[in-house]
Protein backbone atom coordinates (compact mmCIF):
# COMPACT_ATOMS: atom_id res chain seq x y z
CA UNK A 1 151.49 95.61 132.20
CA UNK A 2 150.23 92.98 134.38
CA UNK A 3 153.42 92.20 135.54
CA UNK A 4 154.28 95.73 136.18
CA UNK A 5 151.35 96.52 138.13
CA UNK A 6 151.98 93.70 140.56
CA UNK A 7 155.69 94.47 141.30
CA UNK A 8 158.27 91.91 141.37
CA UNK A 9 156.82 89.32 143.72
CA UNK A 10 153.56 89.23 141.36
CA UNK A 11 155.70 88.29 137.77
CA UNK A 12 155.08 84.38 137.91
CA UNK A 13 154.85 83.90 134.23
CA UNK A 14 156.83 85.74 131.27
CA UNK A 15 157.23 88.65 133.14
CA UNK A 16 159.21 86.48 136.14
CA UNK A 17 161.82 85.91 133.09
CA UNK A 18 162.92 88.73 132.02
CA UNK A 19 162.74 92.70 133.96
CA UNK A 20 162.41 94.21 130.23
CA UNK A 21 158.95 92.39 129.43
CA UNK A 22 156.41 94.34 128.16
CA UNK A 23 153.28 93.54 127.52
CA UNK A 24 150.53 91.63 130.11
CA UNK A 25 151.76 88.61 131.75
CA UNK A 26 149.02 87.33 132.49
CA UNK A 27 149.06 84.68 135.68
CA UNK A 28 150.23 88.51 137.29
CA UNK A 29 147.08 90.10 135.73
CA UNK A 30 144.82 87.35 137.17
CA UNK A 31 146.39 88.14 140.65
CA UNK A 32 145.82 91.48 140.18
CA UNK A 33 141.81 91.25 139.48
CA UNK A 34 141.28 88.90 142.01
CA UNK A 35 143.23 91.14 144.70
CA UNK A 36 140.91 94.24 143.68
CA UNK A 37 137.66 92.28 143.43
CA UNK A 38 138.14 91.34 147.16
CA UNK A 39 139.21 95.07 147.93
CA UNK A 40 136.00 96.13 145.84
CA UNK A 41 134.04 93.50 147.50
CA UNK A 42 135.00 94.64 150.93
CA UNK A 43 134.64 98.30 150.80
CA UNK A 44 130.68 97.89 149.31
CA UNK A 45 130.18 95.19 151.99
CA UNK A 46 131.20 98.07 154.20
CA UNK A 47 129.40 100.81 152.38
CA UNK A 48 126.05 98.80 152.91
CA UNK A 49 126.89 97.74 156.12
CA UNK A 50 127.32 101.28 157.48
CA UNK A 51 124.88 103.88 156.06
CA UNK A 52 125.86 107.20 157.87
CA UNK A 53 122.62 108.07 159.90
CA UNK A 54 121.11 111.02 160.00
CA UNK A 55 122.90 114.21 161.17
CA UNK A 56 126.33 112.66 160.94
CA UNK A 57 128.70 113.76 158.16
CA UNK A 58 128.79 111.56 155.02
CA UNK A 59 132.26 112.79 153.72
CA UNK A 60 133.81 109.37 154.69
CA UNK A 61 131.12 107.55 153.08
CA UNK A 62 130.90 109.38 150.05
CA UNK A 63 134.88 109.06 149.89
CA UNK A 64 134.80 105.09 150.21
CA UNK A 65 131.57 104.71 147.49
CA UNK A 66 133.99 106.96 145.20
CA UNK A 67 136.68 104.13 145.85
CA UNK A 68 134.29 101.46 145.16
CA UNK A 69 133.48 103.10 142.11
CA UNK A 70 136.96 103.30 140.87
CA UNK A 71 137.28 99.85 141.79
CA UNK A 72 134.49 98.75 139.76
CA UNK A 73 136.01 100.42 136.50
CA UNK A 74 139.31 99.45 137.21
CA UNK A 75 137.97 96.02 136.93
CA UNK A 76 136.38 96.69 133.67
CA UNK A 77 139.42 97.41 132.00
CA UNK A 78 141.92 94.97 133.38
CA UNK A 79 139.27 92.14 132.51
CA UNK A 80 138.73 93.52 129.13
CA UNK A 81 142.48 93.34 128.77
CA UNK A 82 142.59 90.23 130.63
CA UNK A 83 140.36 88.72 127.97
CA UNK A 84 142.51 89.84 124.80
CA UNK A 85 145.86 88.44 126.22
CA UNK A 86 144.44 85.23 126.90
CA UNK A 87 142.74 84.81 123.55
CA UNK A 88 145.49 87.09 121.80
CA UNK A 89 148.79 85.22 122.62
CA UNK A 90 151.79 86.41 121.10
CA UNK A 91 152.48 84.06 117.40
CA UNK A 92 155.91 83.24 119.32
CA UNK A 93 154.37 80.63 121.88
CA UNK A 94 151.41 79.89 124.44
CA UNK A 95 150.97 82.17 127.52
CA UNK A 96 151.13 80.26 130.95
CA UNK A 97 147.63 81.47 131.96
CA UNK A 98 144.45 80.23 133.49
CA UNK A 99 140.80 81.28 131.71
CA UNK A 100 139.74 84.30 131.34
CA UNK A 101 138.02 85.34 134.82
CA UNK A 102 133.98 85.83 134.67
CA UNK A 103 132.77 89.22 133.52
CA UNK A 104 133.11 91.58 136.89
CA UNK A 105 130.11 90.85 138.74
CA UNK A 106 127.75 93.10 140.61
CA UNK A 107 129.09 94.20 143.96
CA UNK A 108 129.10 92.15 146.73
CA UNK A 109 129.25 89.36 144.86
CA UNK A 110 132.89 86.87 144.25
CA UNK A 111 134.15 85.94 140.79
CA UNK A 112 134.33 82.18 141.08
CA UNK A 113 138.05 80.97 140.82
CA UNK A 114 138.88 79.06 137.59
CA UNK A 115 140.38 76.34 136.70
CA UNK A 116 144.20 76.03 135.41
CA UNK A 117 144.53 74.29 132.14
CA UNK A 118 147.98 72.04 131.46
CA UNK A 119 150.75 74.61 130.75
CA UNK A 120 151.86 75.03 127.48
CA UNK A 121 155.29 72.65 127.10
CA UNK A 122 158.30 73.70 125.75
CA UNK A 123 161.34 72.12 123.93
CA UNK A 124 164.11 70.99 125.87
CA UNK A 125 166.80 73.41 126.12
CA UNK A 126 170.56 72.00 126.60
CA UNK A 127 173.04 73.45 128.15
CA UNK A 128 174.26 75.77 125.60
CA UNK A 129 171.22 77.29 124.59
CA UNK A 130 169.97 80.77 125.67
CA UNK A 131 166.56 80.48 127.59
CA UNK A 132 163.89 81.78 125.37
CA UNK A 133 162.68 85.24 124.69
CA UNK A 134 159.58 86.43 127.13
CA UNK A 135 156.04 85.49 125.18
CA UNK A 136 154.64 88.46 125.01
CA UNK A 137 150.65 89.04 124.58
CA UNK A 138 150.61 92.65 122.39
CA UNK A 139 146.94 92.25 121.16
CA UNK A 140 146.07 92.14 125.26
CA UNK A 141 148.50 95.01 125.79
CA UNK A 142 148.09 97.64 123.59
CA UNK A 143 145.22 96.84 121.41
CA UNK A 144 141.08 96.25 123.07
CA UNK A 145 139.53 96.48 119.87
CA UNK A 146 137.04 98.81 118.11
CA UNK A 147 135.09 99.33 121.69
CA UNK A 148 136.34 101.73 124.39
CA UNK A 149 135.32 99.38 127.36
CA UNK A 150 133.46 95.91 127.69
CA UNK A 151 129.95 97.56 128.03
CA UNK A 152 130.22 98.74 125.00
CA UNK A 153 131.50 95.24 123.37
CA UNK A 154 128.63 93.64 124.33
CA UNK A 155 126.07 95.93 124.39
CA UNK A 156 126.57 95.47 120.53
CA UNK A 157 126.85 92.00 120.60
CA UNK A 158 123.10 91.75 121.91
CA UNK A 159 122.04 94.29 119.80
CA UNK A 160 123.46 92.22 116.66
CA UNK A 161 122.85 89.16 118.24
CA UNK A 162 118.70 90.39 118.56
CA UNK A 163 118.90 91.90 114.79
CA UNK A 164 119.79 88.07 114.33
CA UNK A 165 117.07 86.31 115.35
CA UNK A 166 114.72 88.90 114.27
CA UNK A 167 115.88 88.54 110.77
CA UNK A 168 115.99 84.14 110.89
CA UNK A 169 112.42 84.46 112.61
CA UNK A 170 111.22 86.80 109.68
CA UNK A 171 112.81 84.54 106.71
CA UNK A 172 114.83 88.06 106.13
CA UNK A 173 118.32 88.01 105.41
CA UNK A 174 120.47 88.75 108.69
CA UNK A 175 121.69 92.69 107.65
CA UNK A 176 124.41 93.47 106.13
CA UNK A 177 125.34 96.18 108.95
CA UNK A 178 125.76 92.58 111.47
CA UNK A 179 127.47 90.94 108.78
CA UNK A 180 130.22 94.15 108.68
CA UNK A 181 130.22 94.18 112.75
CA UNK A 182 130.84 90.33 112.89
CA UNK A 183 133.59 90.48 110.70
CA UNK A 184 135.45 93.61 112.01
CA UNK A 185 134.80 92.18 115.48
CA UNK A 186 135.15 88.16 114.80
CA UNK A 187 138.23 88.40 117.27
CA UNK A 188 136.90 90.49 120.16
CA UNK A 189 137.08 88.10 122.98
CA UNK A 190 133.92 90.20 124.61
CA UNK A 191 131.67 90.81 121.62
CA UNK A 192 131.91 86.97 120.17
CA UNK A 193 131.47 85.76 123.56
CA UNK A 194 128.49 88.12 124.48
CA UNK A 195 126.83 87.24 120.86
CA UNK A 196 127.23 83.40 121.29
CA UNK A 197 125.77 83.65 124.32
CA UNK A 198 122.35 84.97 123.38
CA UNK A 199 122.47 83.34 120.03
CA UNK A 200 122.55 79.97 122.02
CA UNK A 201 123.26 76.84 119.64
CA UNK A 202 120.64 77.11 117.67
CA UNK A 203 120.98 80.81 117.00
CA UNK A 204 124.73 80.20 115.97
CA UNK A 205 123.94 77.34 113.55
CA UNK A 206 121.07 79.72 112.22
CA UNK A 207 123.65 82.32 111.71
CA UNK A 208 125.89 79.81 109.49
CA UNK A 209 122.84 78.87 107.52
CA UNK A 210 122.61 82.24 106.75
CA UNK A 211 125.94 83.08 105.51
CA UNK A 212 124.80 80.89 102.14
CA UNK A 213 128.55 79.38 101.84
CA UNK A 214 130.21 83.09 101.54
CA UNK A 215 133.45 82.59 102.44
CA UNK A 216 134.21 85.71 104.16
CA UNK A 217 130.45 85.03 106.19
CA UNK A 218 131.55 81.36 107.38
CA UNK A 219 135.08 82.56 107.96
CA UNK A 220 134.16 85.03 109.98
CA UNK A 221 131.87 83.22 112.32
CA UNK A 222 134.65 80.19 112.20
CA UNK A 223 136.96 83.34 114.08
CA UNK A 224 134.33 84.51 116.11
CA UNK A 225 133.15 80.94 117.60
CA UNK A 226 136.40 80.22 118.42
CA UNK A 227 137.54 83.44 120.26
CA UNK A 228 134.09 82.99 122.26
CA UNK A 229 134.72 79.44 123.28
CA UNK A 230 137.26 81.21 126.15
CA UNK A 231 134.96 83.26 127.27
CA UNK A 232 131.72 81.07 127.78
CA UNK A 233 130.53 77.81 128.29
CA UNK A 234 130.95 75.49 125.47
CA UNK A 235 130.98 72.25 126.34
CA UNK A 236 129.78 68.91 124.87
CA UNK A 237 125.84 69.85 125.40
CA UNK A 238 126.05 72.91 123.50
CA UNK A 239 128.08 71.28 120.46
CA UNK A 240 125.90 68.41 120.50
CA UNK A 241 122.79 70.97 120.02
CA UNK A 242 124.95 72.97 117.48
CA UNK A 243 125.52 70.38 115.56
CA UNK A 244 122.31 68.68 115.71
CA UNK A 245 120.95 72.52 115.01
CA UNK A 246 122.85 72.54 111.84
CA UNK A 247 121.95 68.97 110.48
CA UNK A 248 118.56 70.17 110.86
CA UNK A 249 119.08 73.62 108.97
CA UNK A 250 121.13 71.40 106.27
CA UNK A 251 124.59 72.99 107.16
CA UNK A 252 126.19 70.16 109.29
CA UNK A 253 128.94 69.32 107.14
CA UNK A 254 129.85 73.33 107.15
CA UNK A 255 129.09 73.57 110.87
CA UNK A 256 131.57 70.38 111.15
CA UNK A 257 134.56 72.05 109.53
CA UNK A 258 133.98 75.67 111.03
CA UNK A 259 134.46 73.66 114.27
CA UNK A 260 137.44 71.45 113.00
CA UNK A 261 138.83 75.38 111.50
CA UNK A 262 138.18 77.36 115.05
CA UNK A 263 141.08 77.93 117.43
CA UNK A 264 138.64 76.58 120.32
CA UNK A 265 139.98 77.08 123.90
CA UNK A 266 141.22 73.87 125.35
CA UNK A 267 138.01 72.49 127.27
CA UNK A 268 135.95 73.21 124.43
CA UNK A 269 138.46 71.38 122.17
CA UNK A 270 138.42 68.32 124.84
CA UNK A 271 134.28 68.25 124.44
CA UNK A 272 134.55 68.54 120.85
CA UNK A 273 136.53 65.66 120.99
CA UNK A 274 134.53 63.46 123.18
CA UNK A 275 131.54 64.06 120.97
CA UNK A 276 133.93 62.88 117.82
CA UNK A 277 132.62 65.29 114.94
CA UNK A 278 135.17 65.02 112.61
CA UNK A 279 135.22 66.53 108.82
CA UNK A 280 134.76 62.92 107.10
CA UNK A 281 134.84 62.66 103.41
CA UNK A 282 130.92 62.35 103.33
CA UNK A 283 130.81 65.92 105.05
CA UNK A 284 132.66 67.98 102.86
CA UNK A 285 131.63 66.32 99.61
């Protein structure tokens, strides 16, 4: 999709392999956002720039809001998309792709430009080998989860993420409607992030506590922690507080292997391992 969007001159990951691929190649899709946040960025800089005074005819204006507006929704879906390619890559290999962009700001505003983590390596290939078949991302191409746009992902999150701390600040158990959303959701790259994100550290660690050791519970936060980790901050201050969170709530040596278990993206992987929590025998015993 991404590839296809961008034409020929835009494939520079699977998509530059092969003229079949299908699915999002996402370097292509990154182009792609940042090309129509500019154009989105310019026409509302224009639109507020350029208020039609009175007595002239505002078809023109009204015509270039309406583009802005298409713009802005455009946006929301390629990002959503964007999100579950990057998190979703196809079981056959890695996708050659930078982090997920920042949620589509407010207009007028620039998504900051991330950072490019090391490409994923391959095996050598000698001579006689055929090159290998285009990684495809289907999750990020065809499937966006059980929400119709990324409003709607983490407008729940909140929600859940508030029926939460409600419950942990009440000494009630967290519901069991949450519990069912967290699960069917765990790997929804914009509900787990949006849900970490208010939870905080200490919310998440209060959320593990509150599984009691159910398997399916710790499992699916394991999921969800990880699929938010590329989609939010998560560096060595907020596992330090997790963790700390959790030896305080008497669930560090869970917390530990829930981290050790989730499929962190790579800079929260490099934090976790500068902070060295490890699943020692004393943890798990």
């Amino acid at each position: 999709m991404g590839a296809q969007m961008g034409g020929g001159q835009m494939r520079t990951g699977p998509g530059a392999r092969d003229p079949q691929f299908r699915g999002i190649d996402p370097p292509a899709l990154d182009r792609v956002i940042r090309q129509l946040q500019d154009a989105q960025n310019a026409i509302q800089g224009w639109l507020n720039g350029h208020r039609p005074p009175p007595g002239v005819s505002t078809a023109g204006y009204r015509q270039a809001d309406e583009v802005a507006r298409w713009a802005a929704e455009q946006l929301e879906m390629l990002t959503r998309r964007y999100n579950y390619a990057v998190t979703h890559p196809s079981p056959g290999g890695g996708v050659d792709a930078p982090p997920a962009p920042a949620p589509a700001p407010t207009p007028g505003t620039r998504t900051p430009q991330p950072t490019r983590p090391p490409k994923s390596a391959e095996p050598p290939r000698g001579p006689s080998q055929h090159p290998p078949s285009p990684r495809t991302t289907p999750h990020g191409a065809g499937d966006i989860g059980n929400f119709p746009d990324r409003k709607a992902a983490t407008r729940a999150a909140r929600t859940d993420a508030l029926a939460v701390v409600a419950s942990i600040r009440d000494g009630r158990p967290v519901p069991d409607p949450v519990w069912r959303h967290l699960k069917a959701n765990a790997d929804d790259p914009d509900y787990t992030g949006a849900l970490y994100e208010r939870l905080g550290p200490a919310g998440a660690a209060a959320l593990l506590k509150a599984a009691h050791g159910d398997e399916a519970k710790v499992e699916a936060v394991r999921e969800a922690l990880g699929v938010s980790s590329h989609h939010m901050t998560m560096d060595a201050r907020w596992l330090r507080a997790f963790l700390a969170e959790a030896d305080r709530a008497g669930v560090r040596p869970v917390a530990v292997q829930v981290l050790a278990g989730a499929e962190l993206s790579p800079r929260a992987r490099e934090a976790l391992a500068r902070i060295g929590p490890r699943p020692h025998a004393a943890d798990v015993a």
